[in-house]
PDB file of N, CA and C in Angstrom:
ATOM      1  N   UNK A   1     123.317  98.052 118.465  1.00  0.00           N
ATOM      2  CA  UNK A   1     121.913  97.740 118.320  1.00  0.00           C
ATOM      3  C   UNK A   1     121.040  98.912 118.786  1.00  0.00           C
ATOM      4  N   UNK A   2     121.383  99.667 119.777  1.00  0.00           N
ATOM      5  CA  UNK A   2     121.002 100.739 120.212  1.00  0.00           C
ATOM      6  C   UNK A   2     121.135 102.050 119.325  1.00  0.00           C
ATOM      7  N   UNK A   3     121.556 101.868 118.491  1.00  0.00           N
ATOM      8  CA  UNK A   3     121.926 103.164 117.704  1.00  0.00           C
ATOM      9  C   UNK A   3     121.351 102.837 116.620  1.00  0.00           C
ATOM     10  N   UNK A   4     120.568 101.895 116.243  1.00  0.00           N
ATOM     11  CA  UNK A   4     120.184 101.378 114.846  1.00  0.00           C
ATOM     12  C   UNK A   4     118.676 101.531 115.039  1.00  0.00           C
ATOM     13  N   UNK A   5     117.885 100.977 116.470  1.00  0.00           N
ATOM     14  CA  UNK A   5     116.841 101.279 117.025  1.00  0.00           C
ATOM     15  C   UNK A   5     116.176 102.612 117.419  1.00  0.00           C
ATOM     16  N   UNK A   6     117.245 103.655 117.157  1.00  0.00           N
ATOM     17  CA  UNK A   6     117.357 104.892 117.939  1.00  0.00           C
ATOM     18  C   UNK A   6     117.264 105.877 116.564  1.00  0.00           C
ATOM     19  N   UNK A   7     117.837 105.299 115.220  1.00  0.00           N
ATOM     20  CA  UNK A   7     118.434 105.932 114.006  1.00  0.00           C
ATOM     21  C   UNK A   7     117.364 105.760 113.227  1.00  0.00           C
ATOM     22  N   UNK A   8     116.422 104.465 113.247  1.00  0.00           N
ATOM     23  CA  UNK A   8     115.251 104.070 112.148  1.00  0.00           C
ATOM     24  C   UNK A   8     114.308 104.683 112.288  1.00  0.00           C
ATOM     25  N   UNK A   9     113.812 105.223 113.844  1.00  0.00           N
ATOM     26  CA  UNK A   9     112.643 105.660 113.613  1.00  0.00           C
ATOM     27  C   UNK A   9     112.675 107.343 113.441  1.00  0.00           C
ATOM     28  N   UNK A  10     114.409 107.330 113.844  1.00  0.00           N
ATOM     29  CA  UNK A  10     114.493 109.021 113.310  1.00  0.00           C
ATOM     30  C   UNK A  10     114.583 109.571 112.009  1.00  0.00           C
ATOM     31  N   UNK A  11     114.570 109.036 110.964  1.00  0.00           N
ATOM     32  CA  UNK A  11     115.150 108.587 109.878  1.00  0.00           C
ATOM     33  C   UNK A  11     113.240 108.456 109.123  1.00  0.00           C
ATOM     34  N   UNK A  12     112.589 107.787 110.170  1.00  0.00           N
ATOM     35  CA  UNK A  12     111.208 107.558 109.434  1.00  0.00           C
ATOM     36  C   UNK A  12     110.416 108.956 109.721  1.00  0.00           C
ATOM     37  N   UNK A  13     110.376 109.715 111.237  1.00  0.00           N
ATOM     38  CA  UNK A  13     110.138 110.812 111.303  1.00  0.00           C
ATOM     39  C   UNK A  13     110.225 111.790 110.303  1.00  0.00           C
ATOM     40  N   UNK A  14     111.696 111.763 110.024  1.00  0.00           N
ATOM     41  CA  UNK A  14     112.417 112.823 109.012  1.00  0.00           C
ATOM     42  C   UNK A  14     111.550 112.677 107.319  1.00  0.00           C
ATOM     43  N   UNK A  15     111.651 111.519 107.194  1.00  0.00           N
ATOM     44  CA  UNK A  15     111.069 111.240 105.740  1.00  0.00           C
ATOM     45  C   UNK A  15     109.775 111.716 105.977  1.00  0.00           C
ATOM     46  N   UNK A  16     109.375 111.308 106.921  1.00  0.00           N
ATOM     47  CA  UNK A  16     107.721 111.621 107.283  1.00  0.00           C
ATOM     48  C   UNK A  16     106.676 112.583 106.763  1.00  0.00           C
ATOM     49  N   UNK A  17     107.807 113.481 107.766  1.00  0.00           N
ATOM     50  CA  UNK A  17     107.775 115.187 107.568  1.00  0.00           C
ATOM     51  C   UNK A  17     107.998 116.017 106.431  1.00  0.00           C
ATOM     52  N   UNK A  18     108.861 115.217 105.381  1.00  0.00           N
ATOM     53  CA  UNK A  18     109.188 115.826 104.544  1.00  0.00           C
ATOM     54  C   UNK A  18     108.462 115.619 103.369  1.00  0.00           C
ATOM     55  N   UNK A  19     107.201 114.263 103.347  1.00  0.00           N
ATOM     56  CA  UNK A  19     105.975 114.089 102.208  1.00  0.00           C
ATOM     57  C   UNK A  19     104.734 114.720 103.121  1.00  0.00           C
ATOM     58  N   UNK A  20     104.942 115.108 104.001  1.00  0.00           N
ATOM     59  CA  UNK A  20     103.485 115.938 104.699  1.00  0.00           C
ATOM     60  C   UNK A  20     103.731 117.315 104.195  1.00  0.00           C
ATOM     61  N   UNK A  21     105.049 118.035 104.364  1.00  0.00           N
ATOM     62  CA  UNK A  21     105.240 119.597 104.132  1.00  0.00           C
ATOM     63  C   UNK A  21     105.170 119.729 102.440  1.00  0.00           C
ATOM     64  N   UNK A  22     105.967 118.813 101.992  1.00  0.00           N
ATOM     65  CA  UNK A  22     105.613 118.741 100.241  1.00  0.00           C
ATOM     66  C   UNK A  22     104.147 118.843  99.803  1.00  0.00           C
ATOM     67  N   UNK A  23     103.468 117.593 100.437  1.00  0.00           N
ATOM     68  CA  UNK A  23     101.654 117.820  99.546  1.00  0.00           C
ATOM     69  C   UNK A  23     101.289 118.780 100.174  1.00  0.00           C
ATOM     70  N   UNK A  24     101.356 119.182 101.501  1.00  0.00           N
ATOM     71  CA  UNK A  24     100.648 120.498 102.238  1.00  0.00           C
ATOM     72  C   UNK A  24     101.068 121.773 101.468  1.00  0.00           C
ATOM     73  N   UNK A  25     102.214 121.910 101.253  1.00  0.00           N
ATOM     74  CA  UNK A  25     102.613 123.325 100.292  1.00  0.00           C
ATOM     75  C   UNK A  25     102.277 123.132  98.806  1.00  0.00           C
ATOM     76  N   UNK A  26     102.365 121.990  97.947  1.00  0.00           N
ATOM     77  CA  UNK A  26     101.926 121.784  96.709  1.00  0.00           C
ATOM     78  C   UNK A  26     100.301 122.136  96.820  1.00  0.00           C
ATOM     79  N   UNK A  27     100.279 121.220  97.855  1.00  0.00           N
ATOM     80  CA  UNK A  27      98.204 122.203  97.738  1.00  0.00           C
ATOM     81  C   UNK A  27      97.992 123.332  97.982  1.00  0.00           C
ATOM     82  N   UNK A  28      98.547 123.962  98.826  1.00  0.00           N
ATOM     83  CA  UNK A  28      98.638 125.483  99.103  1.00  0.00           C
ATOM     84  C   UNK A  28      98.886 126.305  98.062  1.00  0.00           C
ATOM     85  N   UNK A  29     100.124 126.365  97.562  1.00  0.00           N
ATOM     86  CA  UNK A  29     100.686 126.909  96.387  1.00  0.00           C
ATOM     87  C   UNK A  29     100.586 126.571  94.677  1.00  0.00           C
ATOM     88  N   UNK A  30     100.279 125.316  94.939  1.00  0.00           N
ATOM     89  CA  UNK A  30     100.233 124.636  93.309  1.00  0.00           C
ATOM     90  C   UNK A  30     101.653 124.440  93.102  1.00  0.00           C
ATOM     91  N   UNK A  31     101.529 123.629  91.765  1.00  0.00           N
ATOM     92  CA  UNK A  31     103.488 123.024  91.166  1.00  0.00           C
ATOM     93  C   UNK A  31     103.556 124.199  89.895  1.00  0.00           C
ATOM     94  N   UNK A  32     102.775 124.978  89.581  1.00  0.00           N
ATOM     95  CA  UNK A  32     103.070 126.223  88.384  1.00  0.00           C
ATOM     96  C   UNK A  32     103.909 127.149  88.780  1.00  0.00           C
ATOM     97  N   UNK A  33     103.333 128.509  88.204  1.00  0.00           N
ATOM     98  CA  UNK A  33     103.607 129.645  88.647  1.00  0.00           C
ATOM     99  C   UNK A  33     103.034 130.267  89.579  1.00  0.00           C
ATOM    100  N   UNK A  34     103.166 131.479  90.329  1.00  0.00           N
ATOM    101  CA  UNK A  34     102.575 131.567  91.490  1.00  0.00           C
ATOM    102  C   UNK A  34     101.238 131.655  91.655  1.00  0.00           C
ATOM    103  N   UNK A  35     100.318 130.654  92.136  1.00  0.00           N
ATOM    104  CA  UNK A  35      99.173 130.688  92.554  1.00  0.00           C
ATOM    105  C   UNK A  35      98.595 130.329  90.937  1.00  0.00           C
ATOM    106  N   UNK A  36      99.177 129.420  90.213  1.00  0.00           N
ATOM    107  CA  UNK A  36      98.579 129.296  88.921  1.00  0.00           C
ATOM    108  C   UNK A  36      96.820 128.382  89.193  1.00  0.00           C
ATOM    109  N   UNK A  37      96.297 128.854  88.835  1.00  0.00           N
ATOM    110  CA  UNK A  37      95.047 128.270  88.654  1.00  0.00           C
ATOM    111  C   UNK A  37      94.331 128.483  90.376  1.00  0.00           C
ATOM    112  N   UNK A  38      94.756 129.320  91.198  1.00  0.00           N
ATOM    113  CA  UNK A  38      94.309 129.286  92.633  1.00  0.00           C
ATOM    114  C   UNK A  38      93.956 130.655  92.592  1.00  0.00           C
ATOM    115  N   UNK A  39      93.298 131.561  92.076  1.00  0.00           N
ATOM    116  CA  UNK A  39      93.511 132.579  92.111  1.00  0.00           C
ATOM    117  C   UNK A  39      91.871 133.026  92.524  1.00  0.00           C
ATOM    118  N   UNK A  40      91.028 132.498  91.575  1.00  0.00           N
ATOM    119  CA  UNK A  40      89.500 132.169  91.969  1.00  0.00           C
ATOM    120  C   UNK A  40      88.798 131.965  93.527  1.00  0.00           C
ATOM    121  N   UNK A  41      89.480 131.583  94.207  1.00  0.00           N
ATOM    122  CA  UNK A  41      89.103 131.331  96.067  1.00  0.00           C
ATOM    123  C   UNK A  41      89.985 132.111  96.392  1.00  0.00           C
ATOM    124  N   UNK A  42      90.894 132.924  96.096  1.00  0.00           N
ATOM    125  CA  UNK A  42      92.118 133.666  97.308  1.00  0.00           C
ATOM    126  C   UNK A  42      91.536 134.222  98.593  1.00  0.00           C
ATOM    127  N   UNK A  43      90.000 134.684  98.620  1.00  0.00           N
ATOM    128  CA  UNK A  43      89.828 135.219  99.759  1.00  0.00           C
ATOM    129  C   UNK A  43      89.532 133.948 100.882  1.00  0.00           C
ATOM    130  N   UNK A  44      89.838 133.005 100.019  1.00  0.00           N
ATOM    131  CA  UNK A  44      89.445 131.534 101.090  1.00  0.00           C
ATOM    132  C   UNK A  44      90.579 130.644 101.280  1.00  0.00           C
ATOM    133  N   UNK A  45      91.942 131.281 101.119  1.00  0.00           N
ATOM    134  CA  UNK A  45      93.140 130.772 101.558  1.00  0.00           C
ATOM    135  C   UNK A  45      93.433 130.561 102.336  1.00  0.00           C
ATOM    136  N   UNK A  46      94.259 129.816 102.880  1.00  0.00           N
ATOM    137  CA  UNK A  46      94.936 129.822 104.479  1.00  0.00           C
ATOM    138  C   UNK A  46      96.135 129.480 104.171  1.00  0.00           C
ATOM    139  N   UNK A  47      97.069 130.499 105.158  1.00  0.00           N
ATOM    140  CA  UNK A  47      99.042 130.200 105.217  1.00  0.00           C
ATOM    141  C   UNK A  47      98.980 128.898 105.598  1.00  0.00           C
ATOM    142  N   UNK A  48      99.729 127.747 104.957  1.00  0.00           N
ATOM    143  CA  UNK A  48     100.225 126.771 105.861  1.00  0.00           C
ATOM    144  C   UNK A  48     100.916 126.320 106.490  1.00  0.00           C
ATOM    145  N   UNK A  49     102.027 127.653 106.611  1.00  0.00           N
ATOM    146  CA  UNK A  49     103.444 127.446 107.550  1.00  0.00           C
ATOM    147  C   UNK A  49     102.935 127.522 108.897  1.00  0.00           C
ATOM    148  N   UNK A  50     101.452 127.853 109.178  1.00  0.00           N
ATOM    149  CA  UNK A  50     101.395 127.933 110.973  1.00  0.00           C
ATOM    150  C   UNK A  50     101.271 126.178 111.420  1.00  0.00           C
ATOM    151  N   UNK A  51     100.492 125.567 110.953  1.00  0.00           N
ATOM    152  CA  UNK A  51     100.278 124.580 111.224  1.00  0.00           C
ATOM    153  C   UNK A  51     101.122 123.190 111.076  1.00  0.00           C
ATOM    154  N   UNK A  52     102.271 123.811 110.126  1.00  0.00           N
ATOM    155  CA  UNK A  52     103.260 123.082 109.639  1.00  0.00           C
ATOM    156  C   UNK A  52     104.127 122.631 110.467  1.00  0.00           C
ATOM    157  N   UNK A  53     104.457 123.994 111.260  1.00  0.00           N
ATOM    158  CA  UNK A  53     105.468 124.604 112.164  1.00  0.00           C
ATOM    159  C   UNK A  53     105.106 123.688 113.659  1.00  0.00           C
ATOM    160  N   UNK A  54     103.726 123.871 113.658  1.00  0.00           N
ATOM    161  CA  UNK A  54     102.841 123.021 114.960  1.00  0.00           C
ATOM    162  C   UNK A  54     103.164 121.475 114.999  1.00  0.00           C
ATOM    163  N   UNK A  55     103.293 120.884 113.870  1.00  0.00           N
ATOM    164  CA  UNK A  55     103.622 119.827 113.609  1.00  0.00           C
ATOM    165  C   UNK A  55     104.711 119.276 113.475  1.00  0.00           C
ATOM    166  N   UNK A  56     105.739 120.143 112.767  1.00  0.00           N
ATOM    167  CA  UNK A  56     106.937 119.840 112.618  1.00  0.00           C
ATOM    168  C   UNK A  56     108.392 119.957 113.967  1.00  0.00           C
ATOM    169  N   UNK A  57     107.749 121.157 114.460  1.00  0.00           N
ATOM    170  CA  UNK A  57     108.735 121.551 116.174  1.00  0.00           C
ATOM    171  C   UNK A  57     108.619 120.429 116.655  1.00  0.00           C
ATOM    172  N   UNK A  58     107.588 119.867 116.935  1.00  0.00           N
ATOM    173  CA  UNK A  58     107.330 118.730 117.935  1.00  0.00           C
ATOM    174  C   UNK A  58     108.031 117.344 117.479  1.00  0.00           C
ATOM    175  N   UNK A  59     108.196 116.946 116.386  1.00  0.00           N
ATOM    176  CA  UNK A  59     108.666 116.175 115.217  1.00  0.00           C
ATOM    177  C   UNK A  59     110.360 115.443 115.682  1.00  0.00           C
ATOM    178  N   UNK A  60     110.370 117.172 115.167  1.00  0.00           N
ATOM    179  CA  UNK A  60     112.020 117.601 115.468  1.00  0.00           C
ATOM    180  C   UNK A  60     112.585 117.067 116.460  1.00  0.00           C
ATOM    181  N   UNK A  61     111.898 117.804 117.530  1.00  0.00           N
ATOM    182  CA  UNK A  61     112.219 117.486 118.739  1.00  0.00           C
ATOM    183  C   UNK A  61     112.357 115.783 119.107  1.00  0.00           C
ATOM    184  N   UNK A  62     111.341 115.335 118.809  1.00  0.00           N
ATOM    185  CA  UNK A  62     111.333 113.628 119.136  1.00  0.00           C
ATOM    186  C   UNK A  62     112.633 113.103 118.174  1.00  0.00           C
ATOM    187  N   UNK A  63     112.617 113.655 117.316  1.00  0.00           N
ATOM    188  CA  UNK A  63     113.350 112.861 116.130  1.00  0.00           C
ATOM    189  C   UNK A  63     115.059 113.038 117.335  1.00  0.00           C
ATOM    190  N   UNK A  64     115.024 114.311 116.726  1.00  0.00           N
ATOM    191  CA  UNK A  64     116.487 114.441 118.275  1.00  0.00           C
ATOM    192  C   UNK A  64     116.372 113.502 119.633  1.00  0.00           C
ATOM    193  N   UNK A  65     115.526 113.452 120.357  1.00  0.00           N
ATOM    194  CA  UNK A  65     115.983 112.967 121.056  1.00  0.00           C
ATOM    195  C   UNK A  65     115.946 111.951 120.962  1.00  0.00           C
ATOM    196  N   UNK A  66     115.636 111.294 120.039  1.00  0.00           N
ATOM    197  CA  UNK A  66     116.016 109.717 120.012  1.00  0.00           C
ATOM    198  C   UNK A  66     117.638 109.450 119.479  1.00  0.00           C
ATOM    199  N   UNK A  67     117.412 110.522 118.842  1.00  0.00           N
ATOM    200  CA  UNK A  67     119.093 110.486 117.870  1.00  0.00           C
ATOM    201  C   UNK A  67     119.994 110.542 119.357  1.00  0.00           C
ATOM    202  N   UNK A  68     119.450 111.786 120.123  1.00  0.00           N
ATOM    203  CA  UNK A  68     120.396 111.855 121.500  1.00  0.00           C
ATOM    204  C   UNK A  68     120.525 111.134 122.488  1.00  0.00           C
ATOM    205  N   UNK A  69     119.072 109.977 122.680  1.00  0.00           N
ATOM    206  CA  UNK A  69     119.634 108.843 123.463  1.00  0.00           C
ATOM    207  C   UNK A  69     120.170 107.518 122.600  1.00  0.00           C
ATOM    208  N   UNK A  70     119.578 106.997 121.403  1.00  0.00           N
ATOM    209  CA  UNK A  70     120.600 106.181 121.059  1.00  0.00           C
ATOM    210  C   UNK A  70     122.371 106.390 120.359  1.00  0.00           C
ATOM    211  N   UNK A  71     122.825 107.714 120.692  1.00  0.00           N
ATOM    212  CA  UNK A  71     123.879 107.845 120.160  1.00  0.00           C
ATOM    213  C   UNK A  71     124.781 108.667 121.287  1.00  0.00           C
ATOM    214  N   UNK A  72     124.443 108.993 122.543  1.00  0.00           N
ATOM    215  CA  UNK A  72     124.934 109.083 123.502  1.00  0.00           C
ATOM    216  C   UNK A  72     126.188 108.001 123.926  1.00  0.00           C
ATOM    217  N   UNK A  73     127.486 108.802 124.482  1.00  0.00           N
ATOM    218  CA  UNK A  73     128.420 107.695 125.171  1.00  0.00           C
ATOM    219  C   UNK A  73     127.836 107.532 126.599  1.00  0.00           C
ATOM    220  N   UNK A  74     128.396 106.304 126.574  1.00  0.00           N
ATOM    221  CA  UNK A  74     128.624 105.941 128.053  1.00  0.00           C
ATOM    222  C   UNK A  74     129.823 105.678 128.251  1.00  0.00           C
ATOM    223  N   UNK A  75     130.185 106.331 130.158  1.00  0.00           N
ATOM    224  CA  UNK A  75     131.354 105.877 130.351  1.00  0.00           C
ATOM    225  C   UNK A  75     131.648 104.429 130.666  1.00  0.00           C
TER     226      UNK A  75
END
């Protein structure tokens, strides 16, 4: 029961993260060719791997340690 409680919300983290970094880079980059139709504002771009990274380390981290206390032995 402990490992199922410990696994769901790591599992929801993970998915989480992975429709935030998708629309954040699809808006950044576009689904074309490079920078198709973004080319008009470039001097008003911003990288979005800094903020990604801000978001996602921290993520990680929780997501693990839940994985590491509900899946820990005991003696």
């Amino acid at each position: 029961m402990k490992r199922m409680l410990a696994t769901l919300p790591a599992i929801a983290i993970w998915i989480g993260l992975f429709f935030f970094n998708a629309v954040n880079l699809w808006g950044a980059f576009g689904t074309g060719p490079p920078f198709y139709g973004r080319s008009v504002n470039m001097d008003k771009w911003v990288n979005p791997w800094p903020v990604l990274l801000l978001i996602d380390l921290p993520a990680i981290a929780i997501s693990y340690g839940l994985l590491y206390w509900g899946w820990r032995r005991r003696p």
